[in-house]
Each structure stands twice: as structure tokens, then as C-alpha cells.
Protein backbone atom coordinates (compact mmCIF):
# COMPACT_ATOMS: atom_id res chain seq x y z
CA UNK A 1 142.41 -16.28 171.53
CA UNK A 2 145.66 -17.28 173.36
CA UNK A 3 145.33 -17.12 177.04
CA UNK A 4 148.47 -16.42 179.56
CA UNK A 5 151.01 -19.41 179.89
CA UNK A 6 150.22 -20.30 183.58
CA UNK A 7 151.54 -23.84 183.00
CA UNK A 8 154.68 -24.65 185.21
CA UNK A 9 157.55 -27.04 183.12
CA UNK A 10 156.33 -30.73 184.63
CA UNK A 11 153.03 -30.21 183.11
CA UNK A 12 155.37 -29.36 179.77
CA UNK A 13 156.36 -33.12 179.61
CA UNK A 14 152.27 -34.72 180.43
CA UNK A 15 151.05 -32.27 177.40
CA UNK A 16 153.66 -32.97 175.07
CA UNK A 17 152.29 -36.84 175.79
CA UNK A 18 148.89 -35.88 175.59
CA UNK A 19 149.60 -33.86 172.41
CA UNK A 20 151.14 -36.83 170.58
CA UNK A 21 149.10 -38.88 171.92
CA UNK A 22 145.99 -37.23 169.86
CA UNK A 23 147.89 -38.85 166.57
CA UNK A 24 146.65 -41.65 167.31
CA UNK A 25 149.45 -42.85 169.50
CA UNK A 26 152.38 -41.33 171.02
CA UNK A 27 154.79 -43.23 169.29
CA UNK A 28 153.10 -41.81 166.34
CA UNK A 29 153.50 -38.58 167.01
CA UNK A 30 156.80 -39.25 167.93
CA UNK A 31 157.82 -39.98 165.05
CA UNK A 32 156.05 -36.78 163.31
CA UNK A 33 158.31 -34.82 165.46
CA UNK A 34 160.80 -34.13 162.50
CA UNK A 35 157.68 -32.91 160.17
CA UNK A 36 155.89 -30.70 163.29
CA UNK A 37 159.75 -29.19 163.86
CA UNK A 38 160.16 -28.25 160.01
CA UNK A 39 156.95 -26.75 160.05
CA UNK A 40 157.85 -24.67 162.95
CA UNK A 41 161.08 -23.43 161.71
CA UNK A 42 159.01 -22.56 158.21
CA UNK A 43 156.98 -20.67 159.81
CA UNK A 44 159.90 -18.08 160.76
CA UNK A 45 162.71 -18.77 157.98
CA UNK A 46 162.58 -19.86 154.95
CA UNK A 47 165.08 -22.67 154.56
CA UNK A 48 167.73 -23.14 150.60
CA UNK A 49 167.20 -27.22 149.76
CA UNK A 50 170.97 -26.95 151.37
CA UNK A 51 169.83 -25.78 154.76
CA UNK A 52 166.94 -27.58 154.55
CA UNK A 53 168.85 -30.98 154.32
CA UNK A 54 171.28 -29.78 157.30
CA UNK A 55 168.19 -29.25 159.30
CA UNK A 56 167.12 -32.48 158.24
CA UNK A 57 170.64 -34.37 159.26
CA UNK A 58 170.52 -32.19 162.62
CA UNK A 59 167.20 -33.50 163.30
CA UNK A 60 167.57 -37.08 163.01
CA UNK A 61 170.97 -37.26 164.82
CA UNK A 62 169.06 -34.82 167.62
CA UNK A 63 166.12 -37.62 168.19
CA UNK A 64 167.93 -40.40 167.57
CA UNK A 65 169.86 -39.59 170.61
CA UNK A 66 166.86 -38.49 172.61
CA UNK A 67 165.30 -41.31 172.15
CA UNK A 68 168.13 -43.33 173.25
CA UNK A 69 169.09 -41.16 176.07
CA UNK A 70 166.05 -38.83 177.28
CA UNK A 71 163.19 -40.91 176.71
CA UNK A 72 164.38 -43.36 179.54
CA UNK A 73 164.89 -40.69 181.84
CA UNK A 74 161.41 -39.62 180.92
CA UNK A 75 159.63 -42.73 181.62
CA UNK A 76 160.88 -42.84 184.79
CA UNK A 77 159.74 -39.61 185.40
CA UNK A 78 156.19 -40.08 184.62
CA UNK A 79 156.45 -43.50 186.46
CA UNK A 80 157.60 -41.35 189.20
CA UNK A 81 154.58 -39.25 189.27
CA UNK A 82 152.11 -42.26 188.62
CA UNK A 83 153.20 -43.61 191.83
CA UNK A 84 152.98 -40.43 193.73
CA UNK A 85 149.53 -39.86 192.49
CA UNK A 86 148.34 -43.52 193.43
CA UNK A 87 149.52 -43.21 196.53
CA UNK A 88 147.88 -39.65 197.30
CA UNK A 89 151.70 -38.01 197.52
CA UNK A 90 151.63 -35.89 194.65
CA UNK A 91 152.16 -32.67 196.60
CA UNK A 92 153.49 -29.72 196.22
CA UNK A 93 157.26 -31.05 197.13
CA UNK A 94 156.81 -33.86 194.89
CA UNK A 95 155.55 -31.69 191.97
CA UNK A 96 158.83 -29.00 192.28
CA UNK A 97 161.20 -32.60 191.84
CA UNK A 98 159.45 -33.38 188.78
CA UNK A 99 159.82 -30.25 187.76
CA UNK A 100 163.56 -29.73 188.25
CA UNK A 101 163.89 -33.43 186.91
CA UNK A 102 162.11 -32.15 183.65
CA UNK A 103 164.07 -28.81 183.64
CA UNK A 104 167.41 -31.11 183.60
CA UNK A 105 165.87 -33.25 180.50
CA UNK A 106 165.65 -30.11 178.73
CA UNK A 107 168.96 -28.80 179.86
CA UNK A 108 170.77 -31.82 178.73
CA UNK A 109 168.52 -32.01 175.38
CA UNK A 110 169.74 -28.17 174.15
CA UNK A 111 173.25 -29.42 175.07
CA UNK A 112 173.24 -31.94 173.04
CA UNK A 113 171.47 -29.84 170.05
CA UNK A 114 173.65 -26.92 170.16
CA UNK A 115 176.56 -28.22 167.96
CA UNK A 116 174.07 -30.00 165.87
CA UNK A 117 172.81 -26.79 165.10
CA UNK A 118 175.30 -24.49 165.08
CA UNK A 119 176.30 -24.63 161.75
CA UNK A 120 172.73 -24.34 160.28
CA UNK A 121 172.63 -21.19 162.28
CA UNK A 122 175.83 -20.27 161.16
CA UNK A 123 174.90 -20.21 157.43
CA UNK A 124 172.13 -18.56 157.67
CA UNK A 125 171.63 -14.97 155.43
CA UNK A 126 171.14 -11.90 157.20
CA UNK A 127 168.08 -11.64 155.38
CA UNK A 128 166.85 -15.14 156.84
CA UNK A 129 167.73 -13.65 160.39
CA UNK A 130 165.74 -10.39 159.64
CA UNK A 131 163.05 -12.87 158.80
CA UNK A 132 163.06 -14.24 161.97
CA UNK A 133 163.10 -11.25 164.08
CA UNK A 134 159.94 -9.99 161.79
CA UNK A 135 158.25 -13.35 162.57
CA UNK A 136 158.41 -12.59 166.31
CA UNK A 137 157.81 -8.97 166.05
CA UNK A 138 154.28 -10.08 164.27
CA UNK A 139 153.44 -12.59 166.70
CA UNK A 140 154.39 -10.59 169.36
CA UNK A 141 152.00 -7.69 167.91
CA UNK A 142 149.83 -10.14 167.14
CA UNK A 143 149.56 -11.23 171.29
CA UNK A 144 149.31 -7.42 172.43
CA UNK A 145 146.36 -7.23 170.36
CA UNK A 146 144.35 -10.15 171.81
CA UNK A 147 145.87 -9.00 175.43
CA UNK A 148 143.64 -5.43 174.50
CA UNK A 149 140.55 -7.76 175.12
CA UNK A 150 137.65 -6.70 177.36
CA UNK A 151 138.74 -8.61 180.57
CA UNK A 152 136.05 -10.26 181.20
CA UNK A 153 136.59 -12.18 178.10
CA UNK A 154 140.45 -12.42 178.80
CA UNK A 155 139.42 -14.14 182.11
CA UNK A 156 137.00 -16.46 180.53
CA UNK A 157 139.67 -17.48 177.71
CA UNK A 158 142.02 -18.14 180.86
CA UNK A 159 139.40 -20.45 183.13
CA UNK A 160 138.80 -22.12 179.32
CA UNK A 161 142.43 -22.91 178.89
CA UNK A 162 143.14 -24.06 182.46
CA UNK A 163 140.76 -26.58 182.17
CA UNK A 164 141.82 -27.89 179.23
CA UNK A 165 144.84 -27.97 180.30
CA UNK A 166 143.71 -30.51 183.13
CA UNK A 167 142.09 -32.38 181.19
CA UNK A 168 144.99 -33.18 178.85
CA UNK A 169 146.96 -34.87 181.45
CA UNK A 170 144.41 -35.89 183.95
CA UNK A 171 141.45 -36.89 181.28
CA UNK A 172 138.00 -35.34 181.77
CA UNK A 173 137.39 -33.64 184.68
CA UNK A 174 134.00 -34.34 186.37
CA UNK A 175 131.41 -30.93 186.60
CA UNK A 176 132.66 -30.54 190.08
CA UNK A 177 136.26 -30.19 189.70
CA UNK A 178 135.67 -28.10 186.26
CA UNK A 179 133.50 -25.74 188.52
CA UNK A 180 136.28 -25.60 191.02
CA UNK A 181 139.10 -25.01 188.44
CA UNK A 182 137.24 -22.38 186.85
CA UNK A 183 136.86 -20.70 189.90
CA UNK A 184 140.26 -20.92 190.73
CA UNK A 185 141.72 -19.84 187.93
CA UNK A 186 138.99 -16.26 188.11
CA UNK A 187 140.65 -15.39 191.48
CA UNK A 188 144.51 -15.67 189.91
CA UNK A 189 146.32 -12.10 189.79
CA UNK A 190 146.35 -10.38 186.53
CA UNK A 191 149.50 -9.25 185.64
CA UNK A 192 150.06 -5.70 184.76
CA UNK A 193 149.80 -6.05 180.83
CA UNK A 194 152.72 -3.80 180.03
CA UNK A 195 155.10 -6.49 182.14
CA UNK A 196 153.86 -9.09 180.54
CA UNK A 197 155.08 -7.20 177.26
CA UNK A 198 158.00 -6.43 178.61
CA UNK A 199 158.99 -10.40 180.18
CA UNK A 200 157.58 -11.73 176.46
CA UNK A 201 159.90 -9.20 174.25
CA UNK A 202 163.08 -10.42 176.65
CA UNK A 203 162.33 -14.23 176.27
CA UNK A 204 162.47 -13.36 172.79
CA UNK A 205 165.20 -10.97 172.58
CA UNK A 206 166.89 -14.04 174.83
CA UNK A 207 165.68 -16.87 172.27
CA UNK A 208 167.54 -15.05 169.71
CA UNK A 209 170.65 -14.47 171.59
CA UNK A 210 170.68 -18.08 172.57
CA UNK A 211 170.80 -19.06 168.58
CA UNK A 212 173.03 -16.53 168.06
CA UNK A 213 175.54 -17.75 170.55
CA UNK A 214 174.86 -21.28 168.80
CA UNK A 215 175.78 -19.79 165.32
CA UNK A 216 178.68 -17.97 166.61
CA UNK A 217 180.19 -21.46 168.25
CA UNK A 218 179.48 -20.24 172.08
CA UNK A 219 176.79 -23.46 172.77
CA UNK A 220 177.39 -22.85 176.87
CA UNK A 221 175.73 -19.01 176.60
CA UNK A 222 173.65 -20.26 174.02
CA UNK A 223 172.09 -22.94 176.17
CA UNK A 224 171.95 -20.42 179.05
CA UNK A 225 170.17 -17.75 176.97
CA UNK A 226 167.74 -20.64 175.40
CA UNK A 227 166.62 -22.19 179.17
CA UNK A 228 165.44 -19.09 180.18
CA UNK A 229 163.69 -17.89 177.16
CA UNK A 230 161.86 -20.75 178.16
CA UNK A 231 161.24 -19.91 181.51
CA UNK A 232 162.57 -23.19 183.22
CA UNK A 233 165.65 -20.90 185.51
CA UNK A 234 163.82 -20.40 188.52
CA UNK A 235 165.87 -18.09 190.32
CA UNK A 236 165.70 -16.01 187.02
CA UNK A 237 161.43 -15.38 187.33
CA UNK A 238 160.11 -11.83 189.13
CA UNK A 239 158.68 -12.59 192.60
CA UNK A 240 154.92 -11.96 191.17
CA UNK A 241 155.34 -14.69 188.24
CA UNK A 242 156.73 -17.16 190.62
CA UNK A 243 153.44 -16.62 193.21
CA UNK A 244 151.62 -16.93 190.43
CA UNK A 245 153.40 -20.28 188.95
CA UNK A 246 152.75 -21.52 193.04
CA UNK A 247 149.37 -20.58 193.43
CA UNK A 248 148.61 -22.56 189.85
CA UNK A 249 150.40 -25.54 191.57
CA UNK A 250 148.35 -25.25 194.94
CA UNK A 251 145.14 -25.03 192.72
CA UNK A 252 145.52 -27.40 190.86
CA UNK A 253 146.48 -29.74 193.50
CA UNK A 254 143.10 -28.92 195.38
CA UNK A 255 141.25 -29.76 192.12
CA UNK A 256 142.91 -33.12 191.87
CA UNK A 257 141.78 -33.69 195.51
CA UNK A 258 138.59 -33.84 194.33
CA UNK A 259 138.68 -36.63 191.85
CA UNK A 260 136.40 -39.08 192.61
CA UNK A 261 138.49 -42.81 192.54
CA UNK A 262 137.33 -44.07 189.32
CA UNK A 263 138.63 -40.73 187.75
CA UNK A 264 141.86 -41.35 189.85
CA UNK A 265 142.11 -44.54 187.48
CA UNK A 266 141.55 -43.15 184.35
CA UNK A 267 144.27 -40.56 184.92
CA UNK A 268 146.47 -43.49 186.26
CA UNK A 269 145.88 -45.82 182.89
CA UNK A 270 146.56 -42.82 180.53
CA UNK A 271 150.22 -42.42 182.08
CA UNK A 272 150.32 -46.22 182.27
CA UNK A 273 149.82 -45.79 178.21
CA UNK A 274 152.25 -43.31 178.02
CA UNK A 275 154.84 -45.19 179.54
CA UNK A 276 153.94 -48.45 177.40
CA UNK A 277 154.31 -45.77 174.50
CA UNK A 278 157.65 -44.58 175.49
CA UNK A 279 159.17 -48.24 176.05
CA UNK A 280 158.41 -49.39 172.27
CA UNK A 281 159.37 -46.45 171.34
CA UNK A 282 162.82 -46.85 173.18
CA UNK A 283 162.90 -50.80 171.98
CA UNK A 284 162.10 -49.12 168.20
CA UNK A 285 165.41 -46.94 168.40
């Protein structure tokens, strides 16, 4: 069962690493980006052997360039919080200028994609659009269903989720801070379930106008349209999801207080790895 996204964009960037990461290394998965991405699209449109090869081109120029461009940034970013975290700074100030910093990456990534993908988008059928829309329309049915849950087991899938999400970036928490995350994450706010319906349908109605805008040649509106499908506008979020998206950041910060100094160490050599990751991958390119 999928539990809500609580996650605020930083943490996007340390699970991404952690989710490569599990092939192995990061650089490998990395480099299965372009085979994860055609996957993904797959899943919603079926692609001609045409399209299918313009994807392909888009890809590779896409990555090439992040990974000559972004994945310095990136580095530094992670260094950035690896030193605030050994020297007991990562706060709550320090956590909303990696976020922003993040935010930008993404910013400047969809910039860069959207006349690399405009013309995909712009070939596409309307019957490979309809496609698309039905995708979402299932998933999104598909959410509202497991959102009907007895709420007991909705808060249990959420506590499950939020400390897995921990662990992914700060290794394996210790039966202390587990017990203190799950308790944490039982006393978060519920949101009323028809406006979380409501927020998910207008991410996606926004996800779609932002490739529309791409296919139509307007990569500006489509950019705009795309960055807050994805949540990452700040001033865009209600006033209950943003005291939510704090109160996750204040929690989690008072679970990371309690990690013991070899665990402190752990997390600090799994960035360190990271970072080696991202430099041969940047010497690679």
C-alpha cells in the first residue's frame, strides 16, 4: 500500500542516491537511468520504433548534459550537508537551503529537457495522449482505493514508510530512534482525504499541461506547470501541507538527534560514497 508523500524535495536528491545505490553502485544505476526512464514512459504511452528512437536521442543528450552540468552542483550539495551534519548544524535553516539548492537543480534540469522533448511530445497521436490521461486516471483510482483503508492501517503504512525513508539516507536506525520516528509520524495531521484528491488530480491535470506546453513549443509555462506538479514552488502549497512538510522536518531532525556517534559515522561514510560515486561518474562523462 502507498502511504502519503510526506518527503520534502532535499530528501528527493539522498533517495534518488540511495535508490541507485541498491544496483550495486550509484554509478550503476546511473547509468540504468535511460532503461528505468523508458520503462516509465511505457508504462503510460506506448511509443512507434520512431518515437521510441527520439526518446532515445532526447535521453542521452538530456544526461549527458546532467552529468556534465548538474552532477557537480550535486556533489557539492551533499558535501554541503555532510559537513553540516558532522558538525551538528544540520538544522532546520540549513535543511530549507538544501532544499531550495535542490529545487534550482531541478529547475535548471526541466529547462534544459524541454526542447529536447518537445518534439517527441509534439508527434505524439491523440490516441497516445488519451493513453496517458487513462494511465493517470487508473492510478489515480487506483490511490483513492488504498486511501479507503481502515485508518489504523493507513497510519501504520505511514510510520512504515517514514522509517524507511530514514533509513535510506541515514542507514539503519537504532530501536530507539525507530520507536521515536514511529511515534512521530502517528501524531502527524491527517489530511482531509477528499483534498488530498483534489491537490493529486491538479498535480496531474498540471503535469499534463506542463507537457502540453512542451509539445506546443511554450517550454517557459511548461517548466512552470511541471515544478509544481512536483510540488517543489513553495509559495504555491496550502498552509496545512506546508505545516505538515515543517513538522516532518522538525521530526525528523529530533530523530537524528538521537543517533548515537557511531551511527553518526555510518550516515557520514554513505554520503562520503555517494560523493566518490558522483566524481567518477563526472570523470566518466
Amino acid at each position: 500500500m502507498s502511504a502519503p508523500h510526506h518527503r520534502f524535495a532535499v530528501w528527493a536528491l539522498l533517495a534518488l542516491m540511495a535508490l541507485l545505490s541498491a544496483c550495486s553502485t550509484l554509478r550503476l544505476g546511473y547509468q540504468q537511468l535511460p532503461r528505468l526512464a523508458s520503462w516509465w514512459v511505457d508504462d503510460y504511452v506506448d511509443l512507434d520504433r520512431r518515437q521510441q528512437a527520439q526518446f532515445d536521442q532526447a535521453w542521452s543528450q538530456l544526461q549527458a548534459w546532467h552529468r556534465r552540468e548538474e552532477l557537480p552542483r550535486l556533489n557539492a550539495l551533499l558535501a554541503k550537508a555532510e559537513k553540516a551534519l558532522a558538525a551538528g548544524a544540520l538544522d532546520r535553516a540549513e535543511l530549507a537551503q538544501l532544499e531550495a539548492a535542490w529545487a534550482d537543480s531541478v529547475h535548471r534540469t526541466l529547462v534544459h529537457a524541454a526542447p529536447l522533448a518537445g518534439p517527441l511530445l509534439a508527434g505524439l497521436t491523440p490516441e497516445q495522449w488519451a493513453s496517458m490521461e487513462a494511465e493517470m486516471a487508473r492510478r489515480q483510482d487506483r490511490w483513492w482505493r488504498e486511501l479507503q483503508a481502515p485508518p489504523e492501517r493507513l497510519r501504520q503504512a505511514r510510520e512504515k514508510a517514514y522509517v524507511r525513508s530514514l533509513e535510506r539516507w541515514l542507514d539503519e536506525l537504532d530501536r530507539s530512534q525507530a520507536g521515536l520516528a514511529r511515534e512521530r509520524a502517528a501524531r502527524w495531521a491527517v489530511p482531509d482525504p477528499e483534498a488530498q484528491r483534489q491537490r493529486r488530480e491538479q498535480r496531474q491535470a498540471q503535469l499534463l499541461a506542463g507537457l502540453r506546453h512542451w509539445a506546443g513549443g511554450q517550454s517557459a509555462a511548461g517548466v512552470r506547470d511541471l515544478m509544481r506538479a512536483m510540488n517543489l514552488v513553495p509559495e504555491a502549497r496550502s498552509a496545512n501541507e506546508q505545516a505538515l512538510r515543517d513538522t516532518v522536518v522538525d521530526d525528523t531532525l529530533a530523530v537524528l538527534a538521537r543517533a548515537e556517534p557511531a551511527q553518526r559515522q555510518r550516515t557520514l561514510r554513505r554520503w562520503a560514497d555517494w560523493r566518490s560515486e558522483l566524481q567518477r561518474l563526472q570523470r566518466e562523462g
